[in-house]
N, C-alpha and C. Protein backbone atom coordinates (compact mmCIF):
# COMPACT_ATOMS: atom_id res chain seq x y z
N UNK A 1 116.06 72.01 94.81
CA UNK A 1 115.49 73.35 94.78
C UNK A 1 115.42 73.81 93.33
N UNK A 2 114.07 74.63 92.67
CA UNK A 2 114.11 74.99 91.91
C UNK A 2 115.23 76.07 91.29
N UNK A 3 115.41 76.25 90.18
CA UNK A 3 116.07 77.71 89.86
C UNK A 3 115.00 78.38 89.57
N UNK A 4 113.60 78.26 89.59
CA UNK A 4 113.32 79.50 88.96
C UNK A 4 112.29 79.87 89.91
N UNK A 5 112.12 81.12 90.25
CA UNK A 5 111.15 81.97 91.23
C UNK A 5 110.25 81.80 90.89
N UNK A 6 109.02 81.55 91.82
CA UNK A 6 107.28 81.58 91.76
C UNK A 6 106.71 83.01 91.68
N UNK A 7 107.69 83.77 92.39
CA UNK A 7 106.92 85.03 92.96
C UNK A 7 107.31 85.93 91.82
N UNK A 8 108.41 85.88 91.11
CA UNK A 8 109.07 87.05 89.62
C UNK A 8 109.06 85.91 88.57
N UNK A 9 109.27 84.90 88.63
CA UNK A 9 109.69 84.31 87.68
C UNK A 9 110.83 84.21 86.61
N UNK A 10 111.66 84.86 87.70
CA UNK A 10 112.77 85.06 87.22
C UNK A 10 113.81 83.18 87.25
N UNK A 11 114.17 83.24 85.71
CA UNK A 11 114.57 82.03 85.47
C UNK A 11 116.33 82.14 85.00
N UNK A 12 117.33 80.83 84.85
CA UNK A 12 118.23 81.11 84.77
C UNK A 12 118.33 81.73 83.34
N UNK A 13 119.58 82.13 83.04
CA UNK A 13 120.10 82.74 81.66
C UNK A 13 121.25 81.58 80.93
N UNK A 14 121.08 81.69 79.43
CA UNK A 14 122.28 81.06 78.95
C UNK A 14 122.59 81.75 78.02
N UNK A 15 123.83 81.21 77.94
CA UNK A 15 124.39 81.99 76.32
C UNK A 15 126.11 81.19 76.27
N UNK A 16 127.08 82.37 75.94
CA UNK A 16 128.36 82.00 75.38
C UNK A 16 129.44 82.81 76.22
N UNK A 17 130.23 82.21 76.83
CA UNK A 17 131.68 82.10 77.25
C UNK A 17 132.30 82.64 76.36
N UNK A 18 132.43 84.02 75.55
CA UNK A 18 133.63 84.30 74.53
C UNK A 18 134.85 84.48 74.91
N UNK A 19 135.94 83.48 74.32
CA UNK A 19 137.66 83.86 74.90
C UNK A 19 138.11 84.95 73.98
N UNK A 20 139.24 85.24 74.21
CA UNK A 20 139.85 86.45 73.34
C UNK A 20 140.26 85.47 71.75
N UNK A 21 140.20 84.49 71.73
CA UNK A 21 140.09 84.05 70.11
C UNK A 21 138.55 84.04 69.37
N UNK A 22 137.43 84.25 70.70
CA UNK A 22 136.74 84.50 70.17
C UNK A 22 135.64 82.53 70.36
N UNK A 23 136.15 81.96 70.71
CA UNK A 23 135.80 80.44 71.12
C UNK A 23 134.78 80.80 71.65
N UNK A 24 133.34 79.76 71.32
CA UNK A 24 132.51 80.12 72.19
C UNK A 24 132.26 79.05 72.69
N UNK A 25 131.50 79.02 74.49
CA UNK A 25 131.68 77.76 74.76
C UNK A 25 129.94 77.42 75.71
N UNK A 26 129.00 77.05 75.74
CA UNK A 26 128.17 77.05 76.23
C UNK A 26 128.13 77.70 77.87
N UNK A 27 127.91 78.15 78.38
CA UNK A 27 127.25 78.49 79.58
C UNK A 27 125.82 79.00 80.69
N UNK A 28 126.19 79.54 82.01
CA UNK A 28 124.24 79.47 82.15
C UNK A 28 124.73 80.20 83.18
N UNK A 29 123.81 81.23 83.81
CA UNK A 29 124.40 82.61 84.36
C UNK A 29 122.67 81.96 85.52
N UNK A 30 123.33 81.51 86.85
CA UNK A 30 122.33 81.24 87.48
C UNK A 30 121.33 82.04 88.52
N UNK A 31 120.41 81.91 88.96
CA UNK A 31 119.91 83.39 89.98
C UNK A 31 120.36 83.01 91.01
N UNK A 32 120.20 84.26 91.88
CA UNK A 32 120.94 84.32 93.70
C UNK A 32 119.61 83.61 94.33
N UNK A 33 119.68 82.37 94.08
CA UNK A 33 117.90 82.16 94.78
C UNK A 33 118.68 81.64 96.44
N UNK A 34 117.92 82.18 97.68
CA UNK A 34 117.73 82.23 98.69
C UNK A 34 116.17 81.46 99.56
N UNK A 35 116.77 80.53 100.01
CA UNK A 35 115.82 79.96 101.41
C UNK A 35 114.97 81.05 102.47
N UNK A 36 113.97 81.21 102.08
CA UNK A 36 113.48 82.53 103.35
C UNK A 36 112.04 81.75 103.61
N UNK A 37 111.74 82.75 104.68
CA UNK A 37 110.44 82.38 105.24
C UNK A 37 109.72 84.19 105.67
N UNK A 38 108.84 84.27 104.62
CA UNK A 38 108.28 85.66 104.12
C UNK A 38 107.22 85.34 105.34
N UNK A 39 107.01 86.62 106.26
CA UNK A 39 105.90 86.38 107.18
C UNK A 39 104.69 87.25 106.37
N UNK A 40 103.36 86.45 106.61
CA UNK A 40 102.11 87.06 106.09
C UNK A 40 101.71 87.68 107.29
N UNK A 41 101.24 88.65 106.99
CA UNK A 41 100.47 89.00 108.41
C UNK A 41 99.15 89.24 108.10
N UNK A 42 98.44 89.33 107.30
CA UNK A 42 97.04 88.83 106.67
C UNK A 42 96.76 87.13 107.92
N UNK A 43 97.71 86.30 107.38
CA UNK A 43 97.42 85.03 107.54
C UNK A 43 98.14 84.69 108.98
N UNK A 44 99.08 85.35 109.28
CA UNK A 44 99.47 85.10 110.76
C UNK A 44 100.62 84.28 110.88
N UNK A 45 101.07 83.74 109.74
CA UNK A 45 102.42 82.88 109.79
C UNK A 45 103.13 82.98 108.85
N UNK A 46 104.63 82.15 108.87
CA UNK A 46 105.25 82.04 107.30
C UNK A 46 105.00 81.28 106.57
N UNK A 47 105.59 81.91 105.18
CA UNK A 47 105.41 81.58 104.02
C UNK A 47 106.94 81.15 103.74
N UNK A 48 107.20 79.51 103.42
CA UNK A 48 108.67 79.09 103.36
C UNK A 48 108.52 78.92 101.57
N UNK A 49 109.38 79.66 101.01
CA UNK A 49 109.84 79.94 99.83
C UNK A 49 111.38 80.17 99.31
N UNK A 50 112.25 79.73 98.23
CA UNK A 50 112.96 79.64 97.25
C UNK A 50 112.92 81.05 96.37
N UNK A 51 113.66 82.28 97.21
CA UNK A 51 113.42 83.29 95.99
C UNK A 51 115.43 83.78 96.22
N UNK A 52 114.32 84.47 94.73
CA UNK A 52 116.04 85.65 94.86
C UNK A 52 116.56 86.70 95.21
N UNK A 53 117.49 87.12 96.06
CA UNK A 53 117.89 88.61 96.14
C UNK A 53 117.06 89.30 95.34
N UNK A 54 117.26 89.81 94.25
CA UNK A 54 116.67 91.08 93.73
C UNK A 54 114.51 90.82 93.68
N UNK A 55 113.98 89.57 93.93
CA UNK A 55 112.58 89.98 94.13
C UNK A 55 112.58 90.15 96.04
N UNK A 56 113.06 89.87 96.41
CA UNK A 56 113.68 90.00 98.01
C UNK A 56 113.88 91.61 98.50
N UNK A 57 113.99 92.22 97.31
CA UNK A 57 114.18 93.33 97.70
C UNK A 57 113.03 93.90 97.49
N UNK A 58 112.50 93.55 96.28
CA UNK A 58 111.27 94.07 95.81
C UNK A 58 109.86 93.82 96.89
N UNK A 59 109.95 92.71 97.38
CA UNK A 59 108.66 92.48 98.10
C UNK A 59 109.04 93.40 99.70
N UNK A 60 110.15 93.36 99.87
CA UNK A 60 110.50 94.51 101.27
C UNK A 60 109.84 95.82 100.80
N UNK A 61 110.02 96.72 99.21
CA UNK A 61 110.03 97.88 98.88
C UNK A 61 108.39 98.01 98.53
N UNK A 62 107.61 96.75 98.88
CA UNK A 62 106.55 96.97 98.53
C UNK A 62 105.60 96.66 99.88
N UNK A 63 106.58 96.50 101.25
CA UNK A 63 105.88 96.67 102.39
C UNK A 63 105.09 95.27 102.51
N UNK A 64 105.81 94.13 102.29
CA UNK A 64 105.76 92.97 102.42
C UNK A 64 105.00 92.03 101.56
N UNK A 65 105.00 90.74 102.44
CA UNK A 65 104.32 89.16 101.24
C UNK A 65 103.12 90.06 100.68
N UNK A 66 102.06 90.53 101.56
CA UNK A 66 101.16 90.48 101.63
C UNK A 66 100.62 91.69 100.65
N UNK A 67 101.30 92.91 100.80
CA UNK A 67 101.37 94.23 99.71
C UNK A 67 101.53 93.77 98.40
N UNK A 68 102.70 92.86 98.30
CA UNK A 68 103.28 91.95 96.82
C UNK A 68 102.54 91.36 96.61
N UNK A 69 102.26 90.72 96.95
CA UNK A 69 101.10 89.51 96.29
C UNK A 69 99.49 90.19 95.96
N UNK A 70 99.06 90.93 96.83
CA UNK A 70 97.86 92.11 96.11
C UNK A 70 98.25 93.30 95.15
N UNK A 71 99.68 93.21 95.05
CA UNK A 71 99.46 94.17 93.57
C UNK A 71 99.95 93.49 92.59
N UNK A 72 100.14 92.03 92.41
CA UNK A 72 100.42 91.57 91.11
C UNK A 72 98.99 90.61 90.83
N UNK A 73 98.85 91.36 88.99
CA UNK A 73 97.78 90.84 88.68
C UNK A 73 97.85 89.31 88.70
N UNK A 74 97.06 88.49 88.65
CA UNK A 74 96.34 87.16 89.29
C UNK A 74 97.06 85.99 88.02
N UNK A 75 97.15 86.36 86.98
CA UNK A 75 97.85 85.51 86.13
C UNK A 75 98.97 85.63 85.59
N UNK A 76 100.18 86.48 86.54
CA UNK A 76 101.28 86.38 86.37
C UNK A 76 101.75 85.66 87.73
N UNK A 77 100.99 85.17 88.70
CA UNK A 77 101.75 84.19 89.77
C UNK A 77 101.42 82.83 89.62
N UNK A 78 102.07 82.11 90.04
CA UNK A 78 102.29 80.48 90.21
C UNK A 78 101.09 80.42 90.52
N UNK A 79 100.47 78.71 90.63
CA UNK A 79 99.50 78.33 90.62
C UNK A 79 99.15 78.42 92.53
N UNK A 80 100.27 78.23 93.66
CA UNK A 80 100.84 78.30 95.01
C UNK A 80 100.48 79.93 94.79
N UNK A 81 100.91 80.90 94.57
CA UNK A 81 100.65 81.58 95.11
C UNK A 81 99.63 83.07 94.92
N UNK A 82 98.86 82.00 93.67
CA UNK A 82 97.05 82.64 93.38
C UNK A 82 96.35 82.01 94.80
N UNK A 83 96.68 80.84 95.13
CA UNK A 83 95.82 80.25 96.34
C UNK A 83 96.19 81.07 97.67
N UNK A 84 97.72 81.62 97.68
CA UNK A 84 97.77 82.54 99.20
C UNK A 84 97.40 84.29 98.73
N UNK A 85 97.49 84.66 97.61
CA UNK A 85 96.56 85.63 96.97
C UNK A 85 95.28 85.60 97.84
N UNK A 86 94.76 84.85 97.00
CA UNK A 86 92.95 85.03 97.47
C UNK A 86 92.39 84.37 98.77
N UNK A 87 93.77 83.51 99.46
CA UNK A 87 93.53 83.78 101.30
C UNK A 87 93.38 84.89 102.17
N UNK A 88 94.59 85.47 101.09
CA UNK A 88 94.88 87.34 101.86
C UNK A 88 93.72 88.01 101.89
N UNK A 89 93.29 87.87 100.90
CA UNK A 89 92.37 88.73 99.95
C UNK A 89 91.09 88.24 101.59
N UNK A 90 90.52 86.85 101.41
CA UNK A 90 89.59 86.93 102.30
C UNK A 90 89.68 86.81 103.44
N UNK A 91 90.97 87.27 103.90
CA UNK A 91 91.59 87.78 105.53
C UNK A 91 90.82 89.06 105.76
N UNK A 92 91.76 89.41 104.58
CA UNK A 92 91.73 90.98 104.99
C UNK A 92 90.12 91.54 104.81
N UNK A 93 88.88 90.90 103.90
CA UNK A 93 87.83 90.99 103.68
C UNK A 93 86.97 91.18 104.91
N UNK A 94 87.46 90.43 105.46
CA UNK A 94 86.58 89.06 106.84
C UNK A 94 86.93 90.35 108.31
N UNK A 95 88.32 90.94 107.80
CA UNK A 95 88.95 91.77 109.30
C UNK A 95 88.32 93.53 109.08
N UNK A 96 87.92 93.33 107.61
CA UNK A 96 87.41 94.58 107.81
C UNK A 96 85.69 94.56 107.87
N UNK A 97 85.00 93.40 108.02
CA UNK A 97 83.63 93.34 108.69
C UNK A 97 83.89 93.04 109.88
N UNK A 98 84.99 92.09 110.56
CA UNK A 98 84.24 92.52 111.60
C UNK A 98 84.62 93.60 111.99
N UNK A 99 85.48 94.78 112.18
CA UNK A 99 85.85 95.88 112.65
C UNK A 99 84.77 96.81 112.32
């Protein structure tokens, strides 16, 4: 599994372990990435993805996959998920002709 998110791009962190002498020692501060399966409802099924708590929260606060993924502009997502982007996109196109 990757460490780093498709959907934030949120990647791990590194830096330094300081002891009280002051020793520094390499370290890497990793993300809470989580196994989920984000339902589209544009597209009618899940979406099985590798994210983290805190964009987990974010795509709930934005009223799901499908809200998230149409308000982030087109060249800040993975190459995966410009292609379920502009599925949504001609779901939702297609459901409001025929209606």
């Amino acid at each position: 599994m990757s460490r780093k998110c498709l959907l934030g791009g949120k990647a791990p962190q590194t830096g330094y372990n300081v002891s009280h002498s002051h020793r520094r020692t390499k370290r890497q501060w990793l993300t809470n990435m989580q196994n989920k399966a984000l339902y589209s409802v544009a597209l009618g099924r899940p979406i099985y993805t590798a994210i983290p708590a805190c964009e987990l929260r974010t795509v709930d606060r934005m009223g799901g996959l499908d809200n998230y993924l149409l308000s982030q502009p087109e060249h800040e997502l993975a190459a995966p998920l410009r292609r379920l982007q502009k599925l949504i996109r001609q779901r939702q196109v297609a459901q409001a002709v025929a209606s």
